[in-house]
C-alpha atoms as a PDB file:
ATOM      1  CA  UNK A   1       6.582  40.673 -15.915  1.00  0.00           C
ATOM      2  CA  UNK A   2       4.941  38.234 -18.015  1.00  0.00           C
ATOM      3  CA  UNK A   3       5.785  34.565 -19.006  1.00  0.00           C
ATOM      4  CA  UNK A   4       6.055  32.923 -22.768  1.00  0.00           C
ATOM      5  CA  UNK A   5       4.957  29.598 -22.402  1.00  0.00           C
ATOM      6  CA  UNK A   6       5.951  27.719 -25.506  1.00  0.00           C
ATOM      7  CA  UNK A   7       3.521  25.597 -27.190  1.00  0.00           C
ATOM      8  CA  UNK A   8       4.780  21.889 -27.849  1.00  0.00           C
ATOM      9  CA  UNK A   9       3.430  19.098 -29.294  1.00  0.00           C
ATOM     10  CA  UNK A  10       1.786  16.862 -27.191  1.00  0.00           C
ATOM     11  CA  UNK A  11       3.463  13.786 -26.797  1.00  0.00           C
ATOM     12  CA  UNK A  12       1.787  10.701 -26.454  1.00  0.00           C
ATOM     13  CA  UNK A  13       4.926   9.141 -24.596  1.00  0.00           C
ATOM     14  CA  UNK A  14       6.741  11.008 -21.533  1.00  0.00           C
ATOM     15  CA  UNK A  15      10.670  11.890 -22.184  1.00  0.00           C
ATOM     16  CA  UNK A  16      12.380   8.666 -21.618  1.00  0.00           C
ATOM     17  CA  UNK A  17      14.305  10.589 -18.034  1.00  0.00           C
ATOM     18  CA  UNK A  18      10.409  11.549 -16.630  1.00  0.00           C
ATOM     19  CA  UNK A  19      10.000   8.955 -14.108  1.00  0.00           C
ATOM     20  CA  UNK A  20       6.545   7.351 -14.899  1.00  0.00           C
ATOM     21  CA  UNK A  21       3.768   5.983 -12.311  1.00  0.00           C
ATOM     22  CA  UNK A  22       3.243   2.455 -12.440  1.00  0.00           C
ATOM     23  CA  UNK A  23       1.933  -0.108 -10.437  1.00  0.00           C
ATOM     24  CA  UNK A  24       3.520  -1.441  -7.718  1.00  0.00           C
ATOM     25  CA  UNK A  25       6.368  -4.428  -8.232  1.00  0.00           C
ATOM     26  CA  UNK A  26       6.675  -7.260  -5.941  1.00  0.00           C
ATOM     27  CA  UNK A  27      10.325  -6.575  -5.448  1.00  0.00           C
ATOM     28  CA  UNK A  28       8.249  -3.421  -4.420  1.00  0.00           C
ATOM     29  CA  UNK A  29       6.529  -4.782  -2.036  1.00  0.00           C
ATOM     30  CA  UNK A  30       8.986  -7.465  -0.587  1.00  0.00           C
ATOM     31  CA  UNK A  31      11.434  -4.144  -0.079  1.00  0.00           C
ATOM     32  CA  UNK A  32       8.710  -2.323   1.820  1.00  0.00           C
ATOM     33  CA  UNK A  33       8.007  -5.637   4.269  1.00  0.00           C
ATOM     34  CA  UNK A  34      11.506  -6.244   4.411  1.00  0.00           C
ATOM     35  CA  UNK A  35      12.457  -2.392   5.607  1.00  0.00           C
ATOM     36  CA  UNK A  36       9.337  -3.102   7.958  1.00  0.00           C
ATOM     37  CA  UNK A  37      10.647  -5.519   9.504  1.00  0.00           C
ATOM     38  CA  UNK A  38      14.332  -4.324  10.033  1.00  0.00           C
ATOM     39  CA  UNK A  39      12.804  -1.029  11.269  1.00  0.00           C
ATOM     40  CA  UNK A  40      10.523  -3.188  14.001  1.00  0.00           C
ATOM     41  CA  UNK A  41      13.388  -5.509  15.075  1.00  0.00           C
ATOM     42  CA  UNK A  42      15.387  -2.097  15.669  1.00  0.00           C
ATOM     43  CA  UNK A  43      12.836  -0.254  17.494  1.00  0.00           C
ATOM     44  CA  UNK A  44      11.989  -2.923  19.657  1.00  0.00           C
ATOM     45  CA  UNK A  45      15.864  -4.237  20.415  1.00  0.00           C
ATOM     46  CA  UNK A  46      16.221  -0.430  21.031  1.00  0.00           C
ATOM     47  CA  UNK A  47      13.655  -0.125  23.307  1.00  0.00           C
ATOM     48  CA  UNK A  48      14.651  -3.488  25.271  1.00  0.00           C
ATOM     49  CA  UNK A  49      18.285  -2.195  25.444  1.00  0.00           C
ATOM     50  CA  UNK A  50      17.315   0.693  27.147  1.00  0.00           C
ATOM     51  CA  UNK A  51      15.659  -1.502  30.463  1.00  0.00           C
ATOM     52  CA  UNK A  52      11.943  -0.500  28.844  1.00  0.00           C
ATOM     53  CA  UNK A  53       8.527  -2.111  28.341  1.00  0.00           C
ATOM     54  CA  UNK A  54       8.029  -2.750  24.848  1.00  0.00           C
ATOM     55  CA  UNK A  55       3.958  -1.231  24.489  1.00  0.00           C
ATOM     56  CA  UNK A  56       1.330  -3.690  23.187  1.00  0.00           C
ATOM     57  CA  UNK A  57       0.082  -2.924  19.976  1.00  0.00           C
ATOM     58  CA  UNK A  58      -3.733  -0.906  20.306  1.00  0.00           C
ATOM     59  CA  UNK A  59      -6.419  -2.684  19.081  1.00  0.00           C
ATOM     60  CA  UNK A  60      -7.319   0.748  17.464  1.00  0.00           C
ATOM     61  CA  UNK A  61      -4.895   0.178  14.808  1.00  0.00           C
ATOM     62  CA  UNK A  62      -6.438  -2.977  14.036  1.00  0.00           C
ATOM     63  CA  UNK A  63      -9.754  -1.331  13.586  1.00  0.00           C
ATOM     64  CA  UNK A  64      -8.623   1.457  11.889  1.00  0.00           C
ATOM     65  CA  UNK A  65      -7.273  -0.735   9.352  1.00  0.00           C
ATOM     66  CA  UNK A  66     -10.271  -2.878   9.155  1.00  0.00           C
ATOM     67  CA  UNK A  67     -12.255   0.586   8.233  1.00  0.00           C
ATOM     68  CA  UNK A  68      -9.250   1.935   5.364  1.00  0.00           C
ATOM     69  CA  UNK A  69      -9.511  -1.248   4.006  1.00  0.00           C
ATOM     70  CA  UNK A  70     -13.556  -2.023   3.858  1.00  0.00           C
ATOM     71  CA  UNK A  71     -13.661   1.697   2.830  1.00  0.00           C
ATOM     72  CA  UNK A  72     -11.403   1.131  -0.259  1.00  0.00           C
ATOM     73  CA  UNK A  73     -12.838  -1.922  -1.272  1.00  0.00           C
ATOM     74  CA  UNK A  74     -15.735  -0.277  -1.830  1.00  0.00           C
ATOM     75  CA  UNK A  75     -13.979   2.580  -3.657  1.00  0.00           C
ATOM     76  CA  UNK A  76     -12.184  -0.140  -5.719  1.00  0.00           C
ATOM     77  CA  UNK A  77     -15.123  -1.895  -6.762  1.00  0.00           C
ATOM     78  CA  UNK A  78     -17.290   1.594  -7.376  1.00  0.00           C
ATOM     79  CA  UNK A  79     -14.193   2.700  -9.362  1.00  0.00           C
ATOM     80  CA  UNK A  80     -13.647  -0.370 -11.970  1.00  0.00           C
ATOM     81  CA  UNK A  81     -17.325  -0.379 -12.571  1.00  0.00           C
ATOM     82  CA  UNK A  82     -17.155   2.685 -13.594  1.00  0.00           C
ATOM     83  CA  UNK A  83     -13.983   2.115 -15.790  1.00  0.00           C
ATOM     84  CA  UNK A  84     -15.730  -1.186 -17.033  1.00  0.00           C
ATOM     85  CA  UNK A  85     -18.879   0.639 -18.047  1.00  0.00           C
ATOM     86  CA  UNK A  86     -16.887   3.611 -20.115  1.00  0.00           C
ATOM     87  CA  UNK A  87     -17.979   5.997 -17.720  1.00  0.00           C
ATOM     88  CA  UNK A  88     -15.649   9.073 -17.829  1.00  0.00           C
ATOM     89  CA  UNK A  89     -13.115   9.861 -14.836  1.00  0.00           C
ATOM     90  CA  UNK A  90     -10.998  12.758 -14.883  1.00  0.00           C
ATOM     91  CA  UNK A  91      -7.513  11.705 -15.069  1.00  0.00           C
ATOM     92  CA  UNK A  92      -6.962  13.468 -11.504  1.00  0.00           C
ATOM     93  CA  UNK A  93      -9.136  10.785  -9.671  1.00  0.00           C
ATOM     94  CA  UNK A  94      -7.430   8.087 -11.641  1.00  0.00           C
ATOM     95  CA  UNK A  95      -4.190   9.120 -10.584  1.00  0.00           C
ATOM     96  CA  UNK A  96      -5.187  10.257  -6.843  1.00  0.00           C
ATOM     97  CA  UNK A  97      -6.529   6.191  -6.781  1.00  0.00           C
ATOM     98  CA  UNK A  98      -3.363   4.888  -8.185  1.00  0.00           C
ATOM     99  CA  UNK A  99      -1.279   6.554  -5.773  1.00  0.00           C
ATOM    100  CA  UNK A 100      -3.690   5.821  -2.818  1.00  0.00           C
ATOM    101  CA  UNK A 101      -3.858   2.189  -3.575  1.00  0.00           C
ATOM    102  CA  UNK A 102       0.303   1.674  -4.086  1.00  0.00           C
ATOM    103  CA  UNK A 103       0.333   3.899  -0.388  1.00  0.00           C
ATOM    104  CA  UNK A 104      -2.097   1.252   1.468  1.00  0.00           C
ATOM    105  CA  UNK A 105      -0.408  -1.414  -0.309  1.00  0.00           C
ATOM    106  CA  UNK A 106       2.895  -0.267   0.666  1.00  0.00           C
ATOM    107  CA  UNK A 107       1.638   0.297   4.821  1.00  0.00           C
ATOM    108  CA  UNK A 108       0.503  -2.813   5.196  1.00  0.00           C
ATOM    109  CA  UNK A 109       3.110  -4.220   4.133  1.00  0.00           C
ATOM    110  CA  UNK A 110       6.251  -2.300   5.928  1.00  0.00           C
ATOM    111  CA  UNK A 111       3.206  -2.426   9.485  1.00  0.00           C
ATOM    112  CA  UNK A 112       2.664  -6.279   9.008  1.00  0.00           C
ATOM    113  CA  UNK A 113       6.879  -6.697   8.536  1.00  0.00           C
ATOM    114  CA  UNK A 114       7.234  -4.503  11.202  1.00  0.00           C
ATOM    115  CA  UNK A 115       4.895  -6.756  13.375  1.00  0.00           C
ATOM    116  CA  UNK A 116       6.381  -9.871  12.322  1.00  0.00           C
ATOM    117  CA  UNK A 117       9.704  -8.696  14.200  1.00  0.00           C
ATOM    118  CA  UNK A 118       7.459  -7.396  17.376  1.00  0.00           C
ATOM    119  CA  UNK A 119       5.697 -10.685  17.562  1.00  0.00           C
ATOM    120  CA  UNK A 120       8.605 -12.749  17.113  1.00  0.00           C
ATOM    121  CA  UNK A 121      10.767 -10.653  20.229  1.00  0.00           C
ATOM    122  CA  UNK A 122       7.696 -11.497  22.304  1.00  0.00           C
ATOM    123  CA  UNK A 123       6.987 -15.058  21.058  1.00  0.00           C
ATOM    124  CA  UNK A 124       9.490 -16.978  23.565  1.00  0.00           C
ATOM    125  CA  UNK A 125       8.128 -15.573  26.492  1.00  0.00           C
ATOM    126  CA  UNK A 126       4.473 -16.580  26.028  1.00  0.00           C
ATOM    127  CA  UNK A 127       4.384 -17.210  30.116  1.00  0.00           C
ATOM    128  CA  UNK A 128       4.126 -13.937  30.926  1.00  0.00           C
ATOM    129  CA  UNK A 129       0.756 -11.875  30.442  1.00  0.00           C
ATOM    130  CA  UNK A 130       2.289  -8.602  28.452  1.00  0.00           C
ATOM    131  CA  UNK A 131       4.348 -10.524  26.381  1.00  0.00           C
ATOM    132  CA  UNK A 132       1.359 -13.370  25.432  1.00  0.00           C
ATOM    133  CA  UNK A 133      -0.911  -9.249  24.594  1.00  0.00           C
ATOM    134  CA  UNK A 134       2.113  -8.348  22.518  1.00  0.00           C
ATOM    135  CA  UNK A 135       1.766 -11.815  20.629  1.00  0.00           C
ATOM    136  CA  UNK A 136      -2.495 -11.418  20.104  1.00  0.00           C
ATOM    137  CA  UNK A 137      -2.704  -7.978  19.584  1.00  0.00           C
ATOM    138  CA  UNK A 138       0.761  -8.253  17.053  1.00  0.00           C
ATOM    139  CA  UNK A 139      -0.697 -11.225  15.157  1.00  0.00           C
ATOM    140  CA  UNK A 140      -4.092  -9.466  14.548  1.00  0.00           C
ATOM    141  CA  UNK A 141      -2.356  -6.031  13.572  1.00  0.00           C
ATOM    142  CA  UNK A 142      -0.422  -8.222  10.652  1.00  0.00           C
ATOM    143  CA  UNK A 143      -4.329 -10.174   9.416  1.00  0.00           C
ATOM    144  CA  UNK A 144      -5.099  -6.613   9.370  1.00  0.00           C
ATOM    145  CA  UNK A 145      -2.307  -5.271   8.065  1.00  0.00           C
ATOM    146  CA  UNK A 146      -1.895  -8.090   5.109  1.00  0.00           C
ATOM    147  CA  UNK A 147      -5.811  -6.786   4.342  1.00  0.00           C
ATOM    148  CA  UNK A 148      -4.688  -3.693   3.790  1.00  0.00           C
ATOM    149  CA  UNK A 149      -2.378  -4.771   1.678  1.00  0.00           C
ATOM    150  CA  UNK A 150      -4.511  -6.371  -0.455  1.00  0.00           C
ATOM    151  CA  UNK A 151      -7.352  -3.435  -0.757  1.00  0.00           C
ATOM    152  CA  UNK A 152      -4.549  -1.060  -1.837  1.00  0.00           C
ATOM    153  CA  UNK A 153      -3.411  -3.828  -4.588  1.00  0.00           C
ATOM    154  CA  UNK A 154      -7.154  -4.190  -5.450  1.00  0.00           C
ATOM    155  CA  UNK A 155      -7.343  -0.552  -5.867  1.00  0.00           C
ATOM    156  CA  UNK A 156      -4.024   0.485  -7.876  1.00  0.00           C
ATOM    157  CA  UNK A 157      -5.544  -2.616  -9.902  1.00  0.00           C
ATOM    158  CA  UNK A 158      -8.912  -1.045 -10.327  1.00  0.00           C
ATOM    159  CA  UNK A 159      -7.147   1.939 -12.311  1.00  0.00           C
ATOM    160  CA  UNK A 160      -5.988   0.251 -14.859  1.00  0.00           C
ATOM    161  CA  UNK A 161      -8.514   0.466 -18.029  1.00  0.00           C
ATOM    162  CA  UNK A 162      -9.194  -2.439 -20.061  1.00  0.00           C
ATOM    163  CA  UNK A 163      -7.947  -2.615 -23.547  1.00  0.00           C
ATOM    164  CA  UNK A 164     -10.196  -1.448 -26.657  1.00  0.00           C
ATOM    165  CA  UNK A 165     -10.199  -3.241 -29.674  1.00  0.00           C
ATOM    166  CA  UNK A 166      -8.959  -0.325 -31.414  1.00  0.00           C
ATOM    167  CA  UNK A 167      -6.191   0.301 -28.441  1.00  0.00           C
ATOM    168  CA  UNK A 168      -4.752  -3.641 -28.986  1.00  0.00           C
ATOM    169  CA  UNK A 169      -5.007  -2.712 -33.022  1.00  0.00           C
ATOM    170  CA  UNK A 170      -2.672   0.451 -32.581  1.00  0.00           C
ATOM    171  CA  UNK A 171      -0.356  -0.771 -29.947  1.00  0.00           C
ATOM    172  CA  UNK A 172       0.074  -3.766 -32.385  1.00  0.00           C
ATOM    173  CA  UNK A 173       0.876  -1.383 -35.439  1.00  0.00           C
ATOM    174  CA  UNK A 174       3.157   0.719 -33.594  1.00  0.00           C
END
């Protein structure tokens, strides 16, 4: 059995009910750090309800992060020179970038909320050895975390093509 595809027009602007990829908002952002840190303060009251050790945060995750975000630096800065320069990039890469930078910027976020609330359980007892780790290790997973942050908004920036003369003229005639 075969399939008629219609032909339509192509439209310049998506139905006004498609939901349309943007960059990321800082009510966005706040939400994500916000969720973070409601998720962290319940996983670690959780855990302390239940008579358990809250684990220290590996400094894996630290370094981890440190690589994502050196890695898309790079990629960001590659990536706008190449926009910048009128180099062509297929439209999937643009949109694979896009969505890679608003998912970093969105991690680091909801991990660095998430970390405020771990580091601030363990803050008061600063006497103790574990609880002083949680505090280090914590406070160097939200740097790292915050970094991220920022790579992924230097990224979904880095997608964004500047303006031609000709693009400003029709946007102002339409």
């Amino acid at each position: 059995m075969t399939r008629m595809i219609e032909d339509r027009p192509p439209s310049a602007q998506p139905p006004p009910d498609h939901p349309r990829l943007g960059l990321t908002t800082p009510r966005q952002i706040a939400v994500a750090a916000l969720a973070g840190g409601a998720f962290g303060y319940l996983l670690v009251g959780g855990i302390d309800l239940m008579n358990r050790s809250v684990p220290v945060t590996p400094w894996s995750l630290s370094a981890m992060f440190a690589v994502l975000s050196a890695a898309t630096f790079v990629y960001a800065r590659a990536l706008h020179t190449r926009i910048r320069s009128k180099h062509w990039i297929e439209s999937t890469e643009g949109v694979r970038a896009l969505v890679l930078g608003k998912t970093l910027l969105m991690t680091g976020a909801a991990v660095a909320g998430g970390h405020v609330a771990y580091v601030l359980h363990s803050i008061g007892r600063m006497d103790a050895p574990l609880p002083h780790d949680r505090v280090i290790h914590g406070s160097v997973t939200i740097a790292f975390s915050v970094v991220l942050a920022v790579a992924g908004f230097v990224l979904e920036r880095a997608c964004v093509a500047p303006h031609d003369k000709d693009d400003a003229e029709k946007d102002a005639a339409a």
